[in-house]
C-alpha atoms as a PDB file:
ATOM      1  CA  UNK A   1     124.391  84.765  97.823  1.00  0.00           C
ATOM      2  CA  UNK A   2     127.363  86.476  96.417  1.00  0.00           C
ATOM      3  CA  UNK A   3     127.266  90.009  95.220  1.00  0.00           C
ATOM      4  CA  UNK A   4     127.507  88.947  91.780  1.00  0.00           C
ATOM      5  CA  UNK A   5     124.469  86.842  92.377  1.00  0.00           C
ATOM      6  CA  UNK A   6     123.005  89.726  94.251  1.00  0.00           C
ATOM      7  CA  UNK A   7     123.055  92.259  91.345  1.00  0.00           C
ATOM      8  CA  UNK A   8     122.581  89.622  89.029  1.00  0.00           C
ATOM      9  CA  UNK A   9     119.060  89.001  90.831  1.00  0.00           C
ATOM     10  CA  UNK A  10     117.849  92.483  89.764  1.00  0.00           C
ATOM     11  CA  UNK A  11     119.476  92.831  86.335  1.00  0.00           C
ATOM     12  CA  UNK A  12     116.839  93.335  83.809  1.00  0.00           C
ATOM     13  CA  UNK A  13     117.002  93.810  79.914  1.00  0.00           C
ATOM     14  CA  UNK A  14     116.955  97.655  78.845  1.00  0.00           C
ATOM     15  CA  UNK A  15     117.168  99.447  74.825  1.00  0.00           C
ATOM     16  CA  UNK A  16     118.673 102.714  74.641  1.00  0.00           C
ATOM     17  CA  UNK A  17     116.525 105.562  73.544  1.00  0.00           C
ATOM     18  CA  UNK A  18     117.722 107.252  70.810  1.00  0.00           C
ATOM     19  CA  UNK A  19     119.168 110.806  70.122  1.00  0.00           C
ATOM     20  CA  UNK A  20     118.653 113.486  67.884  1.00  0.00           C
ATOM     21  CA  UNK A  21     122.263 114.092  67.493  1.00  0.00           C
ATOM     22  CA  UNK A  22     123.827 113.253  64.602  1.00  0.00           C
ATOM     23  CA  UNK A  23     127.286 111.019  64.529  1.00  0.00           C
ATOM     24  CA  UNK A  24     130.027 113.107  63.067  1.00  0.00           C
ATOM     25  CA  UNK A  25     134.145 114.461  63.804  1.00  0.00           C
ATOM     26  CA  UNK A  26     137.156 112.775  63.766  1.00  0.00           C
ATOM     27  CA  UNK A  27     140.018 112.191  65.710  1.00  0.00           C
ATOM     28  CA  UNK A  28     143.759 112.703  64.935  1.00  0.00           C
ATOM     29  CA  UNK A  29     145.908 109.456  64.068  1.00  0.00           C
ATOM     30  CA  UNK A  30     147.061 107.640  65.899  1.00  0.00           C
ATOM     31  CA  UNK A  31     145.472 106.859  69.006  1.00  0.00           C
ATOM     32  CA  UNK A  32     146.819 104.193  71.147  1.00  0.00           C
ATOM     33  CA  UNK A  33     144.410 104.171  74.354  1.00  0.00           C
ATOM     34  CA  UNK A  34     141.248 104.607  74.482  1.00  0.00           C
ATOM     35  CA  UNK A  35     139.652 105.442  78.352  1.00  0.00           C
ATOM     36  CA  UNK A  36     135.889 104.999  78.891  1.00  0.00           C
ATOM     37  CA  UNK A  37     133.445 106.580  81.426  1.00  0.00           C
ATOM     38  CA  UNK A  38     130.676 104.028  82.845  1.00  0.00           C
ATOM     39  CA  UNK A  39     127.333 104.927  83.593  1.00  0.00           C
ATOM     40  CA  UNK A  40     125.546 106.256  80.531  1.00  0.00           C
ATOM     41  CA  UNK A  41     128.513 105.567  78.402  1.00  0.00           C
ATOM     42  CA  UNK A  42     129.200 101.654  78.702  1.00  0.00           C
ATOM     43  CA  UNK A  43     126.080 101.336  81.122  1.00  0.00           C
ATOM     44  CA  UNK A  44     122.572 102.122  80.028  1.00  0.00           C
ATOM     45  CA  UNK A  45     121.800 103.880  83.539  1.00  0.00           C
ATOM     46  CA  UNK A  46     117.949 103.508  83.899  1.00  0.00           C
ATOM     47  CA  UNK A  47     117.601 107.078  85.838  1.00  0.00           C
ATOM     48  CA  UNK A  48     121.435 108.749  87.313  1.00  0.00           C
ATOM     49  CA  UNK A  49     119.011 110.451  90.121  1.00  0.00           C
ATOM     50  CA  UNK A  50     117.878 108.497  93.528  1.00  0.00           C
ATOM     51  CA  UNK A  51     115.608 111.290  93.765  1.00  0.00           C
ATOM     52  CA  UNK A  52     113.201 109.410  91.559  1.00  0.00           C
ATOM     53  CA  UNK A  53     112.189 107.363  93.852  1.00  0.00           C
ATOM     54  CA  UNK A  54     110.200 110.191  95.564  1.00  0.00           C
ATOM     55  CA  UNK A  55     108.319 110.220  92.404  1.00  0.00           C
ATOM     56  CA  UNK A  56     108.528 106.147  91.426  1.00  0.00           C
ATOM     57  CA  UNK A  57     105.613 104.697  93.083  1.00  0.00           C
ATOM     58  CA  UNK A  58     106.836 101.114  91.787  1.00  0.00           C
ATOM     59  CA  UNK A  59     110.565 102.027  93.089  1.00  0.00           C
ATOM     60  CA  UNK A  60     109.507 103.710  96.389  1.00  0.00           C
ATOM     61  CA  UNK A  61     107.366 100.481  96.726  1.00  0.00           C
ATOM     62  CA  UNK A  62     110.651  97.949  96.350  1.00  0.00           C
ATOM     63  CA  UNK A  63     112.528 100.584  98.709  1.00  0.00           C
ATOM     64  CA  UNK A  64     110.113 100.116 101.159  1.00  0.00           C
ATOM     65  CA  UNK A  65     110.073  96.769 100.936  1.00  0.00           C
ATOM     66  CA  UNK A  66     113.411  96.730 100.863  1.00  0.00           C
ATOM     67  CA  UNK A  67     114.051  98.871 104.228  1.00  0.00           C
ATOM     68  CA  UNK A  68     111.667  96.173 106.190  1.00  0.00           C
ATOM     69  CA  UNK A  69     114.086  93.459 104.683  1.00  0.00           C
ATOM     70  CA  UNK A  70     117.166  95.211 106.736  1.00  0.00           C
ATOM     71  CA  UNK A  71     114.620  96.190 109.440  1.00  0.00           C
ATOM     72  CA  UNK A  72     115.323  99.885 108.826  1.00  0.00           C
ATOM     73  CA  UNK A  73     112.714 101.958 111.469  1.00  0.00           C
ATOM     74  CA  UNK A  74     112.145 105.070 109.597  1.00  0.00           C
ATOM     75  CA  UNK A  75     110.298 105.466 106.191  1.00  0.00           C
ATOM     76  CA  UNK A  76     111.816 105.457 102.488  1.00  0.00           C
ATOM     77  CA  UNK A  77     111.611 109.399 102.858  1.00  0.00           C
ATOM     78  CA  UNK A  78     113.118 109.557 105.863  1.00  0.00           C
ATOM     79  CA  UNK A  79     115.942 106.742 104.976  1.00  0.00           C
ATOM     80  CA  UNK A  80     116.448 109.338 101.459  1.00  0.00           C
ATOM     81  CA  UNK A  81     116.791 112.380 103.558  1.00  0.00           C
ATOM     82  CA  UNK A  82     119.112 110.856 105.975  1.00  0.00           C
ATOM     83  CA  UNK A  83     121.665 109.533 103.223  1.00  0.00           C
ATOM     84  CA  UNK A  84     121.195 113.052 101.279  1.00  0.00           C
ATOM     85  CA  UNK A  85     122.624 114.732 104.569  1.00  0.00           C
ATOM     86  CA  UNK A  86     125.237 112.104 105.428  1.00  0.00           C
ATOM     87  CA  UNK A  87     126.452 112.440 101.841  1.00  0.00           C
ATOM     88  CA  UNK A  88     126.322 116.065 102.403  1.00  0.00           C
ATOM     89  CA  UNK A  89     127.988 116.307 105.585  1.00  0.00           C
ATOM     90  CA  UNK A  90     131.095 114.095 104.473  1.00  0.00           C
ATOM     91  CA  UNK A  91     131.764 115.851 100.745  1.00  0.00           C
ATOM     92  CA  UNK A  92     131.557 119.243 103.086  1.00  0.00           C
ATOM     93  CA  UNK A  93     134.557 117.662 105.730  1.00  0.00           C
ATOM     94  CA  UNK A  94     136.072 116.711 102.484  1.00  0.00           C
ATOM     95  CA  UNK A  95     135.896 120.303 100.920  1.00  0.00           C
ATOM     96  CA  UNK A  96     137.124 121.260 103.988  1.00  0.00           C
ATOM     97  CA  UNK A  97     139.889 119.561 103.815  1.00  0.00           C
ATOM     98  CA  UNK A  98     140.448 121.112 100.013  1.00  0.00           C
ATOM     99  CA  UNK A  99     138.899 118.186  97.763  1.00  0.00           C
ATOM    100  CA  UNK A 100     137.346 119.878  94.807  1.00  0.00           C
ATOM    101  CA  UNK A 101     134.391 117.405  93.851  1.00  0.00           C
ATOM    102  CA  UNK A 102     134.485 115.032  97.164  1.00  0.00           C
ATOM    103  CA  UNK A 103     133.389 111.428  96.624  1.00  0.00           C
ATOM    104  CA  UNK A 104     132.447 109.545  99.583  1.00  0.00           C
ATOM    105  CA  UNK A 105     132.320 105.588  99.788  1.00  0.00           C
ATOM    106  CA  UNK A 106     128.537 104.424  99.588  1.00  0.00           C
ATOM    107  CA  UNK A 107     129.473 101.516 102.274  1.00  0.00           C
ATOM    108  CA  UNK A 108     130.675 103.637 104.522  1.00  0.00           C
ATOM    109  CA  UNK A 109     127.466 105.824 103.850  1.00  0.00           C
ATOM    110  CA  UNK A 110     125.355 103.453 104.288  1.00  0.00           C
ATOM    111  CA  UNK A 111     126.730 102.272 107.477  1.00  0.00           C
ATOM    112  CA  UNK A 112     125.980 105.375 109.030  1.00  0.00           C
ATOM    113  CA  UNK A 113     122.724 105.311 107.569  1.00  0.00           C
ATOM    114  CA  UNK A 114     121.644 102.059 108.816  1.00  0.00           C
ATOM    115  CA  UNK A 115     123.743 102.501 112.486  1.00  0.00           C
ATOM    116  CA  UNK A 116     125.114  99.094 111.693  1.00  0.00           C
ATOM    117  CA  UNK A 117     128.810  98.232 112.456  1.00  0.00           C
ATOM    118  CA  UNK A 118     128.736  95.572 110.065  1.00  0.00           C
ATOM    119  CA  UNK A 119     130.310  96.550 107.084  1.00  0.00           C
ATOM    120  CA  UNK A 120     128.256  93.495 104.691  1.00  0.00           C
ATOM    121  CA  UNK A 121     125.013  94.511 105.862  1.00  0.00           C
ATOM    122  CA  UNK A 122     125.636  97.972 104.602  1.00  0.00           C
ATOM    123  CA  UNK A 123     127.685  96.456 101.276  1.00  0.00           C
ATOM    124  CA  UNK A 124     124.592  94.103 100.981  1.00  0.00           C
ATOM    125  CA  UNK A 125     122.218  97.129 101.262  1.00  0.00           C
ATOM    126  CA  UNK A 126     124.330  99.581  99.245  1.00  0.00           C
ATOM    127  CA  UNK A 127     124.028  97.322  96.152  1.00  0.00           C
ATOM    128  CA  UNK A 128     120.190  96.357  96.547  1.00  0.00           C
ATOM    129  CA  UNK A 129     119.266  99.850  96.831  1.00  0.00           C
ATOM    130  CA  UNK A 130     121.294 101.024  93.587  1.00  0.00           C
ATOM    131  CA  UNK A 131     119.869  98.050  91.678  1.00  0.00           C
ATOM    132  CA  UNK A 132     116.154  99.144  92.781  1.00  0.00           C
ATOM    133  CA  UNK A 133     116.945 102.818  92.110  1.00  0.00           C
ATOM    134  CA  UNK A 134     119.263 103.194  89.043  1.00  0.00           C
ATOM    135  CA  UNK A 135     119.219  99.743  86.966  1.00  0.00           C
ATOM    136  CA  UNK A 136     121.897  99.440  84.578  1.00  0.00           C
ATOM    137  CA  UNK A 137     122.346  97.339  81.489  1.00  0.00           C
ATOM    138  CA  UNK A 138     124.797  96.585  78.534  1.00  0.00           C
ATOM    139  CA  UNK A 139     125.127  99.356  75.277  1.00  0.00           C
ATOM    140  CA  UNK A 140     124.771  97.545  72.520  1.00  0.00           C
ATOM    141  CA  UNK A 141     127.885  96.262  70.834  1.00  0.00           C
ATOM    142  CA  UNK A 142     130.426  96.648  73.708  1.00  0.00           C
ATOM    143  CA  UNK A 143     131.586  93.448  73.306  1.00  0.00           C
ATOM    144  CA  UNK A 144     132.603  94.136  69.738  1.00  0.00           C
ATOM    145  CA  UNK A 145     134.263  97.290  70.870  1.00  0.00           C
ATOM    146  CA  UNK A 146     136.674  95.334  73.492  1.00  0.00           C
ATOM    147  CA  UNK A 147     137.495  92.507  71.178  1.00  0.00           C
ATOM    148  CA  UNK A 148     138.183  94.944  68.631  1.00  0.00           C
ATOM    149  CA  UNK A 149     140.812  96.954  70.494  1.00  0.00           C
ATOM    150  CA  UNK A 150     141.875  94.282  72.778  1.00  0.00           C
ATOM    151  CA  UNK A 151     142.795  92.376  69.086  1.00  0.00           C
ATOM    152  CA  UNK A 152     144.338  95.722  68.046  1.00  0.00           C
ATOM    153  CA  UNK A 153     146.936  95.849  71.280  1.00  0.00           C
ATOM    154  CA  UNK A 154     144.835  98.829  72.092  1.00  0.00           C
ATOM    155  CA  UNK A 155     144.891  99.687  75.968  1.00  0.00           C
ATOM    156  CA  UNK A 156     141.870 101.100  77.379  1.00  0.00           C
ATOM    157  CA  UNK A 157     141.248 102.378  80.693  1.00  0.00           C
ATOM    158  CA  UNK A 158     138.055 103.749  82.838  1.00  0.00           C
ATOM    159  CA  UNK A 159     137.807 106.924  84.474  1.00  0.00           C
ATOM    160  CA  UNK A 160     134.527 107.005  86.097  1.00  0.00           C
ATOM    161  CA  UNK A 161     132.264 107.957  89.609  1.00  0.00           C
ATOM    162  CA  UNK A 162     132.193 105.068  90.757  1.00  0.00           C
ATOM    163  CA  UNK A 163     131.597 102.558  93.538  1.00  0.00           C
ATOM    164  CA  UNK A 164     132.670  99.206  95.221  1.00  0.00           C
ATOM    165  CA  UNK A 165     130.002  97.733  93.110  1.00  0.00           C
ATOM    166  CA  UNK A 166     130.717  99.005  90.089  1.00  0.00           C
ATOM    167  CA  UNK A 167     133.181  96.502  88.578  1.00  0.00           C
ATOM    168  CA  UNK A 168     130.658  93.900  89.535  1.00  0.00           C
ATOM    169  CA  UNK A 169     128.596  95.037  87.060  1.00  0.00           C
ATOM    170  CA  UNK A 170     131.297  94.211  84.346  1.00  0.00           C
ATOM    171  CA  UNK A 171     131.471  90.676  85.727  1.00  0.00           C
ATOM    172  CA  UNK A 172     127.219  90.529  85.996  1.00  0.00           C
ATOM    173  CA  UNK A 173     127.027  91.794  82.244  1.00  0.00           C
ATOM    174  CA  UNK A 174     129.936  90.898  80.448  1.00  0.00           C
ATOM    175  CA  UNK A 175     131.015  87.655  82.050  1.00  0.00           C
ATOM    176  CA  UNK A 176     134.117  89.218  83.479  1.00  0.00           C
ATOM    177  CA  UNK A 177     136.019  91.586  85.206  1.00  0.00           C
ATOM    178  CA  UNK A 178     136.961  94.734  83.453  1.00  0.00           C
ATOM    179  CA  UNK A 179     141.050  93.376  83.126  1.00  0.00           C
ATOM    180  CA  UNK A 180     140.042  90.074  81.605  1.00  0.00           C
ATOM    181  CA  UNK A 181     138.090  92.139  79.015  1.00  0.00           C
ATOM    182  CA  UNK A 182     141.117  94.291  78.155  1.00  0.00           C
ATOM    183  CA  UNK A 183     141.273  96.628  80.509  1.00  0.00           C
ATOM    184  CA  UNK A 184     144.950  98.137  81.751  1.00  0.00           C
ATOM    185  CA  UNK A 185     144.470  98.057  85.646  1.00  0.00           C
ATOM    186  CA  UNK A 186     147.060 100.936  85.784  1.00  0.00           C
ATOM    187  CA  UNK A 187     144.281 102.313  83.889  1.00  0.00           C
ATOM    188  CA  UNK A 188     141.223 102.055  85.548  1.00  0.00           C
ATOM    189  CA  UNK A 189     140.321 104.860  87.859  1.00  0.00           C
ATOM    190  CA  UNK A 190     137.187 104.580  90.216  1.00  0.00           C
ATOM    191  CA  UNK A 191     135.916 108.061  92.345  1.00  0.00           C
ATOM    192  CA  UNK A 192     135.715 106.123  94.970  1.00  0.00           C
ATOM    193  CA  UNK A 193     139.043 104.863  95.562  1.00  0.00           C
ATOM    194  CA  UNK A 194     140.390 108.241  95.295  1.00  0.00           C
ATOM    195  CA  UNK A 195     137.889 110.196  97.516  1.00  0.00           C
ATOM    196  CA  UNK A 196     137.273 112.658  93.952  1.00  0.00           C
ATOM    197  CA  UNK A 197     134.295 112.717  91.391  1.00  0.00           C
ATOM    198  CA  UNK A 198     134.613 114.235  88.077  1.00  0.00           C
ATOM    199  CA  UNK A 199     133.996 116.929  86.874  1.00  0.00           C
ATOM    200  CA  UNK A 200     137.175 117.392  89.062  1.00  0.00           C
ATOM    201  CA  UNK A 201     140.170 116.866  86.478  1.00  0.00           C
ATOM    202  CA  UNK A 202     142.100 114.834  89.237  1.00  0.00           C
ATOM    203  CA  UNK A 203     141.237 111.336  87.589  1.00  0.00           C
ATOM    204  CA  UNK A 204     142.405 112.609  84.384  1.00  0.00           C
ATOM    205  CA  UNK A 205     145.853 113.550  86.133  1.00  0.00           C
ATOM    206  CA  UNK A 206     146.018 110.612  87.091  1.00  0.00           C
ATOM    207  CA  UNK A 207     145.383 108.730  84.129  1.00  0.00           C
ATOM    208  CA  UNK A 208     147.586 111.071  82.066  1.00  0.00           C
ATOM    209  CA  UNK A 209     150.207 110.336  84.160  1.00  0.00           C
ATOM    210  CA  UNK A 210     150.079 106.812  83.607  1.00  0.00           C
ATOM    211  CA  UNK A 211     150.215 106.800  80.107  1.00  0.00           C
ATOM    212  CA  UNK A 212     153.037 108.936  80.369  1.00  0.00           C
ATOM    213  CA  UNK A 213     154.875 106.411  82.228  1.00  0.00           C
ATOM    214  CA  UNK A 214     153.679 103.619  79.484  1.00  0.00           C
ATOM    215  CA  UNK A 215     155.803 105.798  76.931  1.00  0.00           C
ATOM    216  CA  UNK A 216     151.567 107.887  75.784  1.00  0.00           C
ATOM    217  CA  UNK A 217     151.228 111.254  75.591  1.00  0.00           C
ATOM    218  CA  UNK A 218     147.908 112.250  76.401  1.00  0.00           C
ATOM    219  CA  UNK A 219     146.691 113.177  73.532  1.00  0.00           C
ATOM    220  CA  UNK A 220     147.473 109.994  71.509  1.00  0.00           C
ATOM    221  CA  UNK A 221     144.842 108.674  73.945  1.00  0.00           C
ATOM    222  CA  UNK A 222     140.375 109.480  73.487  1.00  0.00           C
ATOM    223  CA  UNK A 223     138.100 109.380  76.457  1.00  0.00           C
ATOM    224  CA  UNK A 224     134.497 108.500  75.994  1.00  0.00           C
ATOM    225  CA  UNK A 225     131.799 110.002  77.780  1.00  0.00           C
ATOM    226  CA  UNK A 226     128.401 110.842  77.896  1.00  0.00           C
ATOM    227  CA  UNK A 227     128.472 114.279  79.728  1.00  0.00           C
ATOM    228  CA  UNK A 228     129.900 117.395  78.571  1.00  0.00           C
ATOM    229  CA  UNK A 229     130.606 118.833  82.048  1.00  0.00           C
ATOM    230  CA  UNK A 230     132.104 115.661  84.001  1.00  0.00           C
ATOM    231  CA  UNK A 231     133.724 113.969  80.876  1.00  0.00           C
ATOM    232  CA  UNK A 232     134.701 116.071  77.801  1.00  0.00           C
ATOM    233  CA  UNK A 233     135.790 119.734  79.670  1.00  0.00           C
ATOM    234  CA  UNK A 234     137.935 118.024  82.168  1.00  0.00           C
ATOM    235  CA  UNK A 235     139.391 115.229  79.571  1.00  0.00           C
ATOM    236  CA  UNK A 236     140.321 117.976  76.820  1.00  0.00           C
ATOM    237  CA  UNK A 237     141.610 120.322  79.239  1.00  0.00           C
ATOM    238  CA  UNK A 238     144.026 117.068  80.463  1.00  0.00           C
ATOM    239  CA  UNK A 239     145.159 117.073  76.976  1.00  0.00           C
ATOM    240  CA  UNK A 240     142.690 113.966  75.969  1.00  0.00           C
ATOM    241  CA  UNK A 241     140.733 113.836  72.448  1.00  0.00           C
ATOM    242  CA  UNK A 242     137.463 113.252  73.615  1.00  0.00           C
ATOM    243  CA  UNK A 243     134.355 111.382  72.291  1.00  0.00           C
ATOM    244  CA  UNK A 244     130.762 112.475  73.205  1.00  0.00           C
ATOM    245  CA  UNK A 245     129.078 108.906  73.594  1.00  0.00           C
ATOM    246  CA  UNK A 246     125.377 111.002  72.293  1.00  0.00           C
ATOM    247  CA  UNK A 247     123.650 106.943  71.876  1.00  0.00           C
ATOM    248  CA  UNK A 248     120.982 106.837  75.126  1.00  0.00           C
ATOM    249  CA  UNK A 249     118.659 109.702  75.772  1.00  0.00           C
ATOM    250  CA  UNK A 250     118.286 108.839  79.451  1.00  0.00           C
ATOM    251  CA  UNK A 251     122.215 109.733  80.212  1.00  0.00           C
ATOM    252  CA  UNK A 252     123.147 112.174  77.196  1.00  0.00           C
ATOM    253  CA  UNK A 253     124.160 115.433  79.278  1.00  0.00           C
ATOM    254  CA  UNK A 254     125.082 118.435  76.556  1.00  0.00           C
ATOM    255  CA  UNK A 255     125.005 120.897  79.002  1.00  0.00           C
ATOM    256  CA  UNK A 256     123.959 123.706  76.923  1.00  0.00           C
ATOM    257  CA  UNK A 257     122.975 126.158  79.265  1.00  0.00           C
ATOM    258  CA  UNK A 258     126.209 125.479  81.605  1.00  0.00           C
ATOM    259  CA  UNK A 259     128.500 128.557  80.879  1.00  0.00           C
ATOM    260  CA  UNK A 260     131.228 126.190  81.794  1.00  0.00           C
ATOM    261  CA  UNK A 261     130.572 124.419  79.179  1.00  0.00           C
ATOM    262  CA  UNK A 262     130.058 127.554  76.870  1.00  0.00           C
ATOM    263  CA  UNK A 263     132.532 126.501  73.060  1.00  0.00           C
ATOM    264  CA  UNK A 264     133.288 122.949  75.022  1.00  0.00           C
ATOM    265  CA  UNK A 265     133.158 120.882  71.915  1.00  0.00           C
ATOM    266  CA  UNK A 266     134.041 117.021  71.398  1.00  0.00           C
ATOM    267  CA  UNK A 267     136.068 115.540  68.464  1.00  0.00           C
ATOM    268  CA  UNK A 268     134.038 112.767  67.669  1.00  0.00           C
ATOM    269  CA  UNK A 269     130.308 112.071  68.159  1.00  0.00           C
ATOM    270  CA  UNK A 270     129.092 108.751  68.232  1.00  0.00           C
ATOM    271  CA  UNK A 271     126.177 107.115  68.291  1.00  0.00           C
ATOM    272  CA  UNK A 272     126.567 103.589  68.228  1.00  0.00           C
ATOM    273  CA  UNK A 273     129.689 101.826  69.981  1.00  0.00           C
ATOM    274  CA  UNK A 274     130.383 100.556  66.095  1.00  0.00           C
ATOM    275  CA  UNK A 275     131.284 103.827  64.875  1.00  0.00           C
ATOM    276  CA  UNK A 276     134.253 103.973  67.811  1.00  0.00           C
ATOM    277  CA  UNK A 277     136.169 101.192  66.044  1.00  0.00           C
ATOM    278  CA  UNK A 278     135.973 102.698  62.710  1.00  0.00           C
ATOM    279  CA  UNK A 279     137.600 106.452  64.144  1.00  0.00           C
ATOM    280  CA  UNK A 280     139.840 104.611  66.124  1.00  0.00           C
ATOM    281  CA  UNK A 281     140.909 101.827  63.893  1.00  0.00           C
ATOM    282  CA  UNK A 282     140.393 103.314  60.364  1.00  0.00           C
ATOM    283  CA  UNK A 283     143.340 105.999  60.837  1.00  0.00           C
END
């Protein structure tokens, strides 16, 4: 089974939840990129928090069923703890060595986990357990959102935490890779492929830079995210207009009582993926 097929296996149909926040904002003309986060922003995310499965009696269940399958000795709890503290132990090395927000590279987590040299058992593993513990699922309307700005000559780009797995998801859901959506691989910028998470503004750099070098100033360019912390503070302070994606109650993150967020405000709100063409395209 490829891992396609593999995530494919546990995809399941989810609905957002609705908001109370209202649409509104606008953005100033003209934009000519538009950069997307993933999870709770493209990605219904089903729960963000592997913790849950402490409290999940159906997903501790599949975990555990799960941890026989790879013929892990310990229990769920103690499998949980142990990646916790692996996790922990690398982003501290990593801070160490003066990373801001460390990412680490689930495979390579889960290898130690396990105490398997094989890299495709822990690969295999690393995508089973994130399907049992954070299921994710197609927002509404994406696909009229690509076509839209893919007809348009639009570039858009993903800055996002991220894992090996996570483009697979594009392929699972939408049929395809993110570039044979529309997606500028100069543009597409994964945590884990440059050891840093947001909210570090690193990615951003990064991305800024590259539209620099396409002839874009940053701020001819909106990034869309669900989280005021990791995606609109860093993006605006890159020089990005920024869109609060506010359409899933499971992943919308306004951070209210963060004081680093205190007077962070986006330029658009939306709702539904729709209203995105209209700011963008309607200029």
């Amino acid at each position: 089974m490829t891992y396609t097929e593999l995530i494919a296996s546990y995809s399941t149909s989810m609905a957002p939840i609705p908001t109370e926040v209202s649409p509104g904002g606008r953005l100033k003309p003209p934009i000519r990129a538009v950069l997307f986060d993933v999870y709770g922003t493209l990605f219904i995310s089903q729960s963000g928090d592997i913790s849950v499965a402490r409290k999940n009696i159906e997903t501790a269940s599949r975990l555990d069923a799960l941890i026989r399958a790879y013929h892990y000795p310990g229990s769920v709890a103690e499998l949980i703890d142990a990646f916790f503290q692996t996790i922990a132990d690398a982003h501290e090395a990593m801070r160490q060595g003066g990373v801001d927000h460390p990412e680490v590279r689930m495979d390579r987590i889960w290898q130690q986990v396990l105490g398997t040299p094989e890299m495709e058992t822990a690969r295999r593993f690393a995508i089973e357990f994130e399907m049992i513990v954070n299921p994710c699922y197609l927002m509404p309307h994406l696909v009229e959102v690509f076509s839209a700005f893919r007809e348009e000559g639009i570039p858009m780009g993903i800055i996002s935490n991220a894992q090996f797995f996570t483009p697979l998801l594009f392929q699972v859901l939408l049929g395809a890779q993110p570039e044979k959506l529309g997606f500028a691989r100069n543009l597409v910028f994964y945590s884990y492929r440059h050891g840093v998470a947001k909210p570090s503004r690193r990615l951003y750099q990064l991305a800024a830079g590259e539209l620099e070098r396409m002839g874009l100033d940053a701020g001819a360019a909106v990034y869309v995210g669900n989280d005021i912390l990791n995606d609109i503070l860093p993006a605006a302070a890159e020089g990005f207009q920024t869109a609060l994606f506010a359409g899933d109650r499971r992943s919308l993150r306004l951070r209210s009582e963060d004081a680093r967020c205190a007077g962070v405000q986006p330029d658009l709100v939306i709702t539904d993926w729709r209203q995105i063409i209209n700011a963008v395209s309607n200029q």
